[in-house]
C-alpha atoms as a PDB file:
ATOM      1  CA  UNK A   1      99.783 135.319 105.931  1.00  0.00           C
ATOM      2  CA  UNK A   2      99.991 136.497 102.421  1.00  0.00           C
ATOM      3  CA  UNK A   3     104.106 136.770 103.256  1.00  0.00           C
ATOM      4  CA  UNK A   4     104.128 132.872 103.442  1.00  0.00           C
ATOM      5  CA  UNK A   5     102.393 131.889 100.712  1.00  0.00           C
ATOM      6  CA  UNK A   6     104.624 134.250  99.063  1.00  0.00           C
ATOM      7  CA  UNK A   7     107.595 132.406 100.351  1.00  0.00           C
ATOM      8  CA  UNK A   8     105.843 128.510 100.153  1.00  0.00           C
ATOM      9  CA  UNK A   9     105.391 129.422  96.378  1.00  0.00           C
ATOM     10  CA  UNK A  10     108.964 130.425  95.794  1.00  0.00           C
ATOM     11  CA  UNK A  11     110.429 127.384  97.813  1.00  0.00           C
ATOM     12  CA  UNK A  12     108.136 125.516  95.596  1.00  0.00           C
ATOM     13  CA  UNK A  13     109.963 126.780  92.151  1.00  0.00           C
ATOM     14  CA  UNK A  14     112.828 125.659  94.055  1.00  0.00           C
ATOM     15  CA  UNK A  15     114.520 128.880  95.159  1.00  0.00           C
ATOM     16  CA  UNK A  16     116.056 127.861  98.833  1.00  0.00           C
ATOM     17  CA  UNK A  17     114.628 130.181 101.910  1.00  0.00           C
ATOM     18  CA  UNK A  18     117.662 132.767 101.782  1.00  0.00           C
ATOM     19  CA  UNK A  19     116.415 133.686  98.283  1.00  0.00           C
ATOM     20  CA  UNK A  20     112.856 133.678  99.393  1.00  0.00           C
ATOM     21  CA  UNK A  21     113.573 135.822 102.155  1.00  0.00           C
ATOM     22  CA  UNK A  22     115.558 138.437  99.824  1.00  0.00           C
ATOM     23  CA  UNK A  23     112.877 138.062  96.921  1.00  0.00           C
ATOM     24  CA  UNK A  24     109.895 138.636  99.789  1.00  0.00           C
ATOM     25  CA  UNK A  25     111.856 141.389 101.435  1.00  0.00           C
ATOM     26  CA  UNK A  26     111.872 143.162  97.785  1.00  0.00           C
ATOM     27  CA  UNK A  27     108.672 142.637  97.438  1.00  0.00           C
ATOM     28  CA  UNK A  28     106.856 143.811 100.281  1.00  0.00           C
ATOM     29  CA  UNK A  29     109.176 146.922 100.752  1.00  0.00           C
ATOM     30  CA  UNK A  30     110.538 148.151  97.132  1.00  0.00           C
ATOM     31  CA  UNK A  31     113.945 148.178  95.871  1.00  0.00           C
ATOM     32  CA  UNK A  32     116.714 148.658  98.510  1.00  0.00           C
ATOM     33  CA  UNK A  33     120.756 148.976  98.725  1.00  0.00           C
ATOM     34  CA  UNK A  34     122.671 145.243  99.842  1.00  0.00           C
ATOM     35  CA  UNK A  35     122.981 146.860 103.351  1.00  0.00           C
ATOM     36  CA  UNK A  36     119.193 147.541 103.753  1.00  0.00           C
ATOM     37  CA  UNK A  37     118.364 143.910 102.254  1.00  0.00           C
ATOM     38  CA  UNK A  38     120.704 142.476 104.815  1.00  0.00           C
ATOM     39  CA  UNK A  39     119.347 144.739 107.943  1.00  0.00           C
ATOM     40  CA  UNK A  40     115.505 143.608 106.326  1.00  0.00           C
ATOM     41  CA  UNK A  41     116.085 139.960 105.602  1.00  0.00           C
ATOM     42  CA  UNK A  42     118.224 139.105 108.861  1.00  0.00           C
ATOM     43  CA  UNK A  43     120.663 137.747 106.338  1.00  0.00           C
ATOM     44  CA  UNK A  44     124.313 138.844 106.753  1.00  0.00           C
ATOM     45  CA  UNK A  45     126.042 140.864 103.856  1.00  0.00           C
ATOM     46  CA  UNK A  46     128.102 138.239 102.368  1.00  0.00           C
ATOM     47  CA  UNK A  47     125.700 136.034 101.950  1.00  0.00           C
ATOM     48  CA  UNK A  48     123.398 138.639 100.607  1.00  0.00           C
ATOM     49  CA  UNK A  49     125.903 139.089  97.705  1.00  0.00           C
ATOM     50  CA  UNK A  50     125.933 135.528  96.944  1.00  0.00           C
ATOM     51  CA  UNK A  51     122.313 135.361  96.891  1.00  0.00           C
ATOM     52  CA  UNK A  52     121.256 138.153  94.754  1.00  0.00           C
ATOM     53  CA  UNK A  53     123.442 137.021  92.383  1.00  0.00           C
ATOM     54  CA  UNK A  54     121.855 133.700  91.814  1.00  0.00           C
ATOM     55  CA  UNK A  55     118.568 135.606  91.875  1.00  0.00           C
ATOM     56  CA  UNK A  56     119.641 137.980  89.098  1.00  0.00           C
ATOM     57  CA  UNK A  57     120.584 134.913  87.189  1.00  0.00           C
ATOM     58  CA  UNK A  58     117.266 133.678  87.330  1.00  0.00           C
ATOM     59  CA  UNK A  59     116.024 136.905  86.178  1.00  0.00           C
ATOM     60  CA  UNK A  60     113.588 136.797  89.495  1.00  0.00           C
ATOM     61  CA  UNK A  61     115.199 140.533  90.469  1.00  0.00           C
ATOM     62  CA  UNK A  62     116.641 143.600  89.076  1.00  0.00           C
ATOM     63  CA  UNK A  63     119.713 145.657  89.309  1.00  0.00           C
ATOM     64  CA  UNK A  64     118.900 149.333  89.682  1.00  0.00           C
ATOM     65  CA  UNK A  65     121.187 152.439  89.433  1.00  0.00           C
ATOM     66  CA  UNK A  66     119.691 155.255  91.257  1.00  0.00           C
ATOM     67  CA  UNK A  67     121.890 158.228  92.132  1.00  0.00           C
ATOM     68  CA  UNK A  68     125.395 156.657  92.318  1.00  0.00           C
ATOM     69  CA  UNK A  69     123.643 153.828  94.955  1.00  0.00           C
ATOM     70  CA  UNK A  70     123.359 150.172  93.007  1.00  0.00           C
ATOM     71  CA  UNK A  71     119.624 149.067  94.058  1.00  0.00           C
ATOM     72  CA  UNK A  72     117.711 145.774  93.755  1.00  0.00           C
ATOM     73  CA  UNK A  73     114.098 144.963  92.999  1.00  0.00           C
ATOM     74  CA  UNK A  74     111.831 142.369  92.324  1.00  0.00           C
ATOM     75  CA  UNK A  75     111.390 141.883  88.937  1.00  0.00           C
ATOM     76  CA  UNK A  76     107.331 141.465  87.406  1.00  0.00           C
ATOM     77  CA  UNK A  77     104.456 138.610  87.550  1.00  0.00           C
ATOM     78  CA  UNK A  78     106.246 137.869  84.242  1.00  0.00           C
ATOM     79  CA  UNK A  79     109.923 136.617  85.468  1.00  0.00           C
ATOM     80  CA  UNK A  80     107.736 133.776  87.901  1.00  0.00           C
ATOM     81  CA  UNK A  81     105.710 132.864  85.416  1.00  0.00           C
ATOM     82  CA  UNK A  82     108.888 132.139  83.342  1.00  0.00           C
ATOM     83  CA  UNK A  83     109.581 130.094  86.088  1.00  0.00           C
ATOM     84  CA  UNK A  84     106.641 127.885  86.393  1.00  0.00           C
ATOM     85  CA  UNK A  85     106.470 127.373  82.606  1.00  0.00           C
ATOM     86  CA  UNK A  86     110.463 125.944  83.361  1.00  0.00           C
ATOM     87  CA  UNK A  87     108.867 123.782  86.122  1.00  0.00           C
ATOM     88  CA  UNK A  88     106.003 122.461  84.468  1.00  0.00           C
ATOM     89  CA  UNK A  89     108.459 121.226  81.471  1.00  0.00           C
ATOM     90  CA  UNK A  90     111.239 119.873  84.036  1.00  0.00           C
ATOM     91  CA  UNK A  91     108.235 117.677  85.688  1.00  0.00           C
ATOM     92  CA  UNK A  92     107.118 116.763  81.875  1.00  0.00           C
ATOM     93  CA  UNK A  93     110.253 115.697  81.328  1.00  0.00           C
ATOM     94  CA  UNK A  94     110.382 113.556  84.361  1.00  0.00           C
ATOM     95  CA  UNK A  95     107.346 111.897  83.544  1.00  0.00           C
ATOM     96  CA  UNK A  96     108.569 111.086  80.030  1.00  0.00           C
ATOM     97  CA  UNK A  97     111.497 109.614  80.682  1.00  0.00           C
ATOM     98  CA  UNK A  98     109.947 107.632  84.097  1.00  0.00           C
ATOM     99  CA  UNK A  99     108.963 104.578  81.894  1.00  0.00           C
ATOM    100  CA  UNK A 100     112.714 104.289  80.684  1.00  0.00           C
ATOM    101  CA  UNK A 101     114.403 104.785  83.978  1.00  0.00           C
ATOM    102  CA  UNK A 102     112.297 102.074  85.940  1.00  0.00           C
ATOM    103  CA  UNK A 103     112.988  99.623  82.484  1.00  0.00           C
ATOM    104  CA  UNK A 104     116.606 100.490  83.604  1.00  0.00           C
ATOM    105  CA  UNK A 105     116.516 100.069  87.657  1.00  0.00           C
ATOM    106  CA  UNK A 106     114.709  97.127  87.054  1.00  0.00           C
ATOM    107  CA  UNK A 107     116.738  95.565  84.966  1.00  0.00           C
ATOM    108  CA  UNK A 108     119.704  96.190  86.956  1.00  0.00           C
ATOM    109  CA  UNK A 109     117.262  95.024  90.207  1.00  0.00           C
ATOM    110  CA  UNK A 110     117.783  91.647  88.077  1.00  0.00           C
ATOM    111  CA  UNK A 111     121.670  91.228  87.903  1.00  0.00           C
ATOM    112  CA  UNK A 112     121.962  92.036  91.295  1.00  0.00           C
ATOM    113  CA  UNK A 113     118.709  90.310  93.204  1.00  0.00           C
ATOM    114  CA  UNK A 114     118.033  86.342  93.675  1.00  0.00           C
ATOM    115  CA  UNK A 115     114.707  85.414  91.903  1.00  0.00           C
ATOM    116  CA  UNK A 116     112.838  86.120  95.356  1.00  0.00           C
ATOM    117  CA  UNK A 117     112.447  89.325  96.829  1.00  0.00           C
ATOM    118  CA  UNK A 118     110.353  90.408  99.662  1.00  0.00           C
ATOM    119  CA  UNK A 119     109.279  94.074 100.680  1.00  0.00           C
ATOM    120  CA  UNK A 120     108.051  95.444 103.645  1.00  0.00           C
ATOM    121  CA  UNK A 121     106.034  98.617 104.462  1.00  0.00           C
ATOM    122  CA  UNK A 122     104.726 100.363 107.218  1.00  0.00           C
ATOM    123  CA  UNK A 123     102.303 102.992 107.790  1.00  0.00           C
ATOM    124  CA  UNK A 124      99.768 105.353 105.709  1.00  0.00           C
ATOM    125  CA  UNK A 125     103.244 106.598 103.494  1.00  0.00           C
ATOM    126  CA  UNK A 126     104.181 103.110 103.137  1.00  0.00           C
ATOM    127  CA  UNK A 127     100.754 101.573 102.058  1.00  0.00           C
ATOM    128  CA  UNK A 128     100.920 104.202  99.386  1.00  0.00           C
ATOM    129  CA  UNK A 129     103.780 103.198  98.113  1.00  0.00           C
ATOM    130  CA  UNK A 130     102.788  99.727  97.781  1.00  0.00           C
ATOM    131  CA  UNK A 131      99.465 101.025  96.386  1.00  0.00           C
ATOM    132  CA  UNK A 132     101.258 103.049  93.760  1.00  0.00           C
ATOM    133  CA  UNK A 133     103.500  99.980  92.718  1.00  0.00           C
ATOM    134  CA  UNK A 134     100.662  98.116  91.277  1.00  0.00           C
ATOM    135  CA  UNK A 135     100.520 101.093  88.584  1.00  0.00           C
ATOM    136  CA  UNK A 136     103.425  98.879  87.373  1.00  0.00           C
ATOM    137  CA  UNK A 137     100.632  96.292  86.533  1.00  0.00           C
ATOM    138  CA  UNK A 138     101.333  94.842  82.667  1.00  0.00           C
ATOM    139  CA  UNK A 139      97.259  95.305  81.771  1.00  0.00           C
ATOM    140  CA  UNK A 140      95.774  93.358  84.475  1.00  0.00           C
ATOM    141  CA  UNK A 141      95.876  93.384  88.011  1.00  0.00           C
ATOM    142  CA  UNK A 142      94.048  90.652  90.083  1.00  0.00           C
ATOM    143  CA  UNK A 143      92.945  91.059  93.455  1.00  0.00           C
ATOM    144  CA  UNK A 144      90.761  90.310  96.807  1.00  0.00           C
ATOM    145  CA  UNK A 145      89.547  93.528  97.801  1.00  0.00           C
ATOM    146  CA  UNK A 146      89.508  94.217 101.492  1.00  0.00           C
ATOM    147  CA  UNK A 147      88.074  97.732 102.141  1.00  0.00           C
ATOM    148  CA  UNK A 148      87.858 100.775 100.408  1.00  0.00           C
ATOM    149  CA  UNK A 149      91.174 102.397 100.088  1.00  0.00           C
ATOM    150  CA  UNK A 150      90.328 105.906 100.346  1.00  0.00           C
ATOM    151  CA  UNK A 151      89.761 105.231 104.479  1.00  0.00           C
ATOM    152  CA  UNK A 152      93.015 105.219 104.793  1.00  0.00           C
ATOM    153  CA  UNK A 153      94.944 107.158 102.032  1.00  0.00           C
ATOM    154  CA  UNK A 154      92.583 109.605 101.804  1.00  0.00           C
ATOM    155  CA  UNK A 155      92.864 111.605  98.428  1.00  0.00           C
ATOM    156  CA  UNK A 156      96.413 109.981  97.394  1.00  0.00           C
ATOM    157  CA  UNK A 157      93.307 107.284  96.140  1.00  0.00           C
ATOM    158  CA  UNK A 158      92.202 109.854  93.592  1.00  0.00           C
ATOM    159  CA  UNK A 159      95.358 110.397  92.272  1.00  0.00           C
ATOM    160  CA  UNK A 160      96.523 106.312  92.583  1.00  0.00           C
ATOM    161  CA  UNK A 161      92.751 106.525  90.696  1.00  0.00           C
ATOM    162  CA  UNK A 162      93.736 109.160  87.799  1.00  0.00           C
ATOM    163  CA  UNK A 163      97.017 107.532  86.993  1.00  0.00           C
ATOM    164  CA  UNK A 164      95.165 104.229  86.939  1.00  0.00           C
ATOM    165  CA  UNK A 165      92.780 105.107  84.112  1.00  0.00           C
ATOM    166  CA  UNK A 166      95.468 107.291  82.417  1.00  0.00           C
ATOM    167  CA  UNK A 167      97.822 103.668  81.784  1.00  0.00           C
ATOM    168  CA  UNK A 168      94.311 102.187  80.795  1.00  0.00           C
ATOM    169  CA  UNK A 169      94.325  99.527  83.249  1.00  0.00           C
ATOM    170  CA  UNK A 170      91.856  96.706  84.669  1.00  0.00           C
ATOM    171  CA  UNK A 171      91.651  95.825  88.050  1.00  0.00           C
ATOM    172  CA  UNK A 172      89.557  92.787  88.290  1.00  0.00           C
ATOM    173  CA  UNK A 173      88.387  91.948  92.175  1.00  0.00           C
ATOM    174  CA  UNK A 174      86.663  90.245  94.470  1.00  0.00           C
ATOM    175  CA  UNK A 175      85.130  91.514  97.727  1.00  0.00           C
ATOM    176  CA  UNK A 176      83.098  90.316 100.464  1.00  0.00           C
ATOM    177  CA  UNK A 177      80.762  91.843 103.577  1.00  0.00           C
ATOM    178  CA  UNK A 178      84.056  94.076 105.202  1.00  0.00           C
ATOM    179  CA  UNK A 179      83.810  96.020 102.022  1.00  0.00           C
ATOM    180  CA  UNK A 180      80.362  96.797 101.523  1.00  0.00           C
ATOM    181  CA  UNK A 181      80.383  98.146 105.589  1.00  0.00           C
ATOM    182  CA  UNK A 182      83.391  99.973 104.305  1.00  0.00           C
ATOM    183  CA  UNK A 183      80.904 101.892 101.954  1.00  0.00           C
ATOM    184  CA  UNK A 184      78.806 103.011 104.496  1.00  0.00           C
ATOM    185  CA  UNK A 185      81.880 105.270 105.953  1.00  0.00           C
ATOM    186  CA  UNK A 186      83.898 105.665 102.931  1.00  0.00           C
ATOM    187  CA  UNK A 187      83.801 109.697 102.409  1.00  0.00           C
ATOM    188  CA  UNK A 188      85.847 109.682  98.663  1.00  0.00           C
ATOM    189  CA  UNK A 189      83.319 109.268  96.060  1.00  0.00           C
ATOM    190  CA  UNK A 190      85.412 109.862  92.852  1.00  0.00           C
ATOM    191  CA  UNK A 191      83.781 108.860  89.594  1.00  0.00           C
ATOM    192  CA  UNK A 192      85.152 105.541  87.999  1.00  0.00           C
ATOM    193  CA  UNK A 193      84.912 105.104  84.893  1.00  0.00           C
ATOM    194  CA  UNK A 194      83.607 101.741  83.026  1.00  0.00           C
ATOM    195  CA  UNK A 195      86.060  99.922  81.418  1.00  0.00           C
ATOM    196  CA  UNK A 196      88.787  99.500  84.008  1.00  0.00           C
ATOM    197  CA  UNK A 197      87.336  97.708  87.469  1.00  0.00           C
ATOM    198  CA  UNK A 198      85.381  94.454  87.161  1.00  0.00           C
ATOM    199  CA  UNK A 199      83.971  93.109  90.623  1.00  0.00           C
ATOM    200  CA  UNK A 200      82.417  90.386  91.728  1.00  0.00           C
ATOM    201  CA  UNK A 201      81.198  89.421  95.255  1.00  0.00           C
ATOM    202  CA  UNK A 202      82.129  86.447  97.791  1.00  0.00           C
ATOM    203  CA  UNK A 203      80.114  85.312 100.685  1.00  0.00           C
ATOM    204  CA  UNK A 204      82.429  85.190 103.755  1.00  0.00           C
ATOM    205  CA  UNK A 205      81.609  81.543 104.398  1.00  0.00           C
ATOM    206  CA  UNK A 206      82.825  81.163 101.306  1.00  0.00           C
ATOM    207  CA  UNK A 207      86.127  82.841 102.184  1.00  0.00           C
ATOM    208  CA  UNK A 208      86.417  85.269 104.255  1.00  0.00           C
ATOM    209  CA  UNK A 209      88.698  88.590 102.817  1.00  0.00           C
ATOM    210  CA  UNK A 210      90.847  90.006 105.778  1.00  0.00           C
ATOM    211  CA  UNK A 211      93.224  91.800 104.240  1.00  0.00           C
ATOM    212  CA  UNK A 212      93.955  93.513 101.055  1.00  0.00           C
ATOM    213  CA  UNK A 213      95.723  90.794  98.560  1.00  0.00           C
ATOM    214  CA  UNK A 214      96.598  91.832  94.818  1.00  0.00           C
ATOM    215  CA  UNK A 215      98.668  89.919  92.869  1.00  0.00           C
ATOM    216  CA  UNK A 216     100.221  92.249  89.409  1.00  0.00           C
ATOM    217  CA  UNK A 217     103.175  90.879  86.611  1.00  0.00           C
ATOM    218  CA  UNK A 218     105.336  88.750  89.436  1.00  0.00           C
ATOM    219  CA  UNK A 219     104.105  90.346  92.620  1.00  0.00           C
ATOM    220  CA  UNK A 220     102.168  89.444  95.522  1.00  0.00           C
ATOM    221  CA  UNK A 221     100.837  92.500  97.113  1.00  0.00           C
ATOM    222  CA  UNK A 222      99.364  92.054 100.307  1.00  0.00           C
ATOM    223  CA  UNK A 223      98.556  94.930 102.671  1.00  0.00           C
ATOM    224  CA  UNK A 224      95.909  95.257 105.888  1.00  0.00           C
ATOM    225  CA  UNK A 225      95.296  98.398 107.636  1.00  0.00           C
ATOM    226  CA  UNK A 226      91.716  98.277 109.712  1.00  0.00           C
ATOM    227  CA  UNK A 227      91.760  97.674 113.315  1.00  0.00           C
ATOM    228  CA  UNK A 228      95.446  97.173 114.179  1.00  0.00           C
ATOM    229  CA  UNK A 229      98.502  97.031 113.010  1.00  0.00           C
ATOM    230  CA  UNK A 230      99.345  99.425 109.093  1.00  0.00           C
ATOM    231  CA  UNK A 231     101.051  97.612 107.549  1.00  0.00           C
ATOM    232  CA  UNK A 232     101.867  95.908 103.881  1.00  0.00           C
ATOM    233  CA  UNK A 233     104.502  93.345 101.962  1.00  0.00           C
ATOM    234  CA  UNK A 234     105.102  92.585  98.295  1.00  0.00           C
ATOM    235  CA  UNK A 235     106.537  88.987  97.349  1.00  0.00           C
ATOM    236  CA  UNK A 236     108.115  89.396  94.197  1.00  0.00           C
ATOM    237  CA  UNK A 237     108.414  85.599  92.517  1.00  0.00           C
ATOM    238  CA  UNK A 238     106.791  84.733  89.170  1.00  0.00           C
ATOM    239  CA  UNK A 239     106.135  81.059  90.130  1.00  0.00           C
ATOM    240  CA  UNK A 240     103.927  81.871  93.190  1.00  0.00           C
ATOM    241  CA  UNK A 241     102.403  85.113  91.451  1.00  0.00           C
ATOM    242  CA  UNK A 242     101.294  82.494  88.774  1.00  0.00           C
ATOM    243  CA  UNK A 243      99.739  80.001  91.002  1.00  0.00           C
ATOM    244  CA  UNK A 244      97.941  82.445  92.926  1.00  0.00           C
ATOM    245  CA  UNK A 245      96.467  83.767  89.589  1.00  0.00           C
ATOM    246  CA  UNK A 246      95.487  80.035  89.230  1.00  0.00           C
ATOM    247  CA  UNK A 247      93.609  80.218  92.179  1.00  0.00           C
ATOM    248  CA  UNK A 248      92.041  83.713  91.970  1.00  0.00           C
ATOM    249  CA  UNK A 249      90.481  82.466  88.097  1.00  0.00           C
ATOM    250  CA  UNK A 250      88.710  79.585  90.911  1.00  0.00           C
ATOM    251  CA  UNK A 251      87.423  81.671  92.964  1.00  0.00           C
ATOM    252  CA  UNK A 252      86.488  84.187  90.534  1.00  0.00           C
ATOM    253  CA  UNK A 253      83.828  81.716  89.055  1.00  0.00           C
ATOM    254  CA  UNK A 254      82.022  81.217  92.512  1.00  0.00           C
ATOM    255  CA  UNK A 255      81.759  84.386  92.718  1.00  0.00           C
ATOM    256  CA  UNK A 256      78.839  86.568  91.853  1.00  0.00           C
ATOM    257  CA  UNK A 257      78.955  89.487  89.589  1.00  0.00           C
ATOM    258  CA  UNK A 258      77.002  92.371  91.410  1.00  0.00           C
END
């Protein structure tokens, strides 16, 4: 067991599963010749060569000189951690520069696309897409709650949830009875804090909220996933994204805030 998470870490700092094998091999039985890391690793001794050398270059093992015999060992607790630290600044990076390479996709999007687009999703992975999309949301994000999410994404809701706050967004909504049953099952309790949902409830004879409808700069998000079929579309048009704000504003005020 501990051999795995051994190896699952090292795939995870991006080492492929040659390397981890080598690296684990070193590990669990101390510093051995090319021939012995081949016979313990399965791995044949060409590739072996190839490998450690990319590992020394990463500084996650050691050449050792013992007797005449060139050795190789797993360097310290210190070399990974190097590692991580490079990971956790490649990821900062990413994030950093996220912002200025969706400005650029979508801008290209626009030379190349007619004014209407229309996406389609399918699935758990592909209603968290479209649930992650809306973090796109300039401020405000309008929308006829269904259900509670977390039913069906599970904890990808606390992080849609995180990221959500973190932009210092408002999600202003309006739910009806299908929601407030949803509470009664809904097993993701994460604390919201004030200042970024507003609510208000609908009767359903007033109108009755079947599906999962938000509507964010010039999209239409709609999305239903409770007794049938998972699945989700985004409508991206400013002229109908504006009306249906239009419409949302009359509905909001017969609405009740709860």
């Amino acid at each position: 067991m501990n051999n795995n998470i051994i190896k699952d870490f090292l795939l995870n700092l991006g080492l492929t599963p040659e390397e981890s094998a080598i690296y684990s091999t070193l590990l669990e039985k101390g510093p051995q010749t090319v021939l012995e890391i081949s016979r313990n690793s399965g791995l044949d001794r060409t590739g072996v060569y190839r490998h450690l050398e990319k590992l020394q270059s990463r500084g996650i093992i050691e050449e050792i000189i013992d007797e005449n015999r060139k050795m190789y060992a797993a360097a310290d607790m210190s070399a990974l951690e190097f590692l991580v630290k490079e990971k956790e600044n490649q990821v900062r990076k990413l994030q950093e520069s996220l912002p200025l390479i969706d400005k650029i996709i979508t801008s290209r999007e626009g030379d190349h696309q007619p004014g209407t687009k229309v996406l389609f999703y399918r699935g758990k992975d592909g209603i968290k897409q479209q649930v992650w999309n809306t973090l796109r949301a300039d401020k405000i994000c309008l929308g006829y709650t269904y259900r509670k999410l977390g039913e069906l994404i599970g904890d990808f809701y606390i992080r849609w949830l995180d990221e959500w706050v973190a932009r210092k967004l408002l999600f202003r909504d309006i739910y009806s009875d299908d929601y407030l049953k949803s509470l009664k099952v809904q097993t993701i309790n994460p604390h919201i804090p004030p200042g970024h949902f507003e609510s208000r409830y609908i009767s359903p004879d007033v109108l009755n909220i079947n599906h999962q409808y938000d509507i964010y700069n010039d999209v239409i998000s709609i999305y239903n996933w409770h007794e049938g079929e998972v699945f989700g579309v985004e409508i991206y048009n400013q002229k109908i994204a504006d009306m249906q704000r239009q419409l949302f504003e009359i509905v909001w005020q017969s609405a009740e805030p709860r």
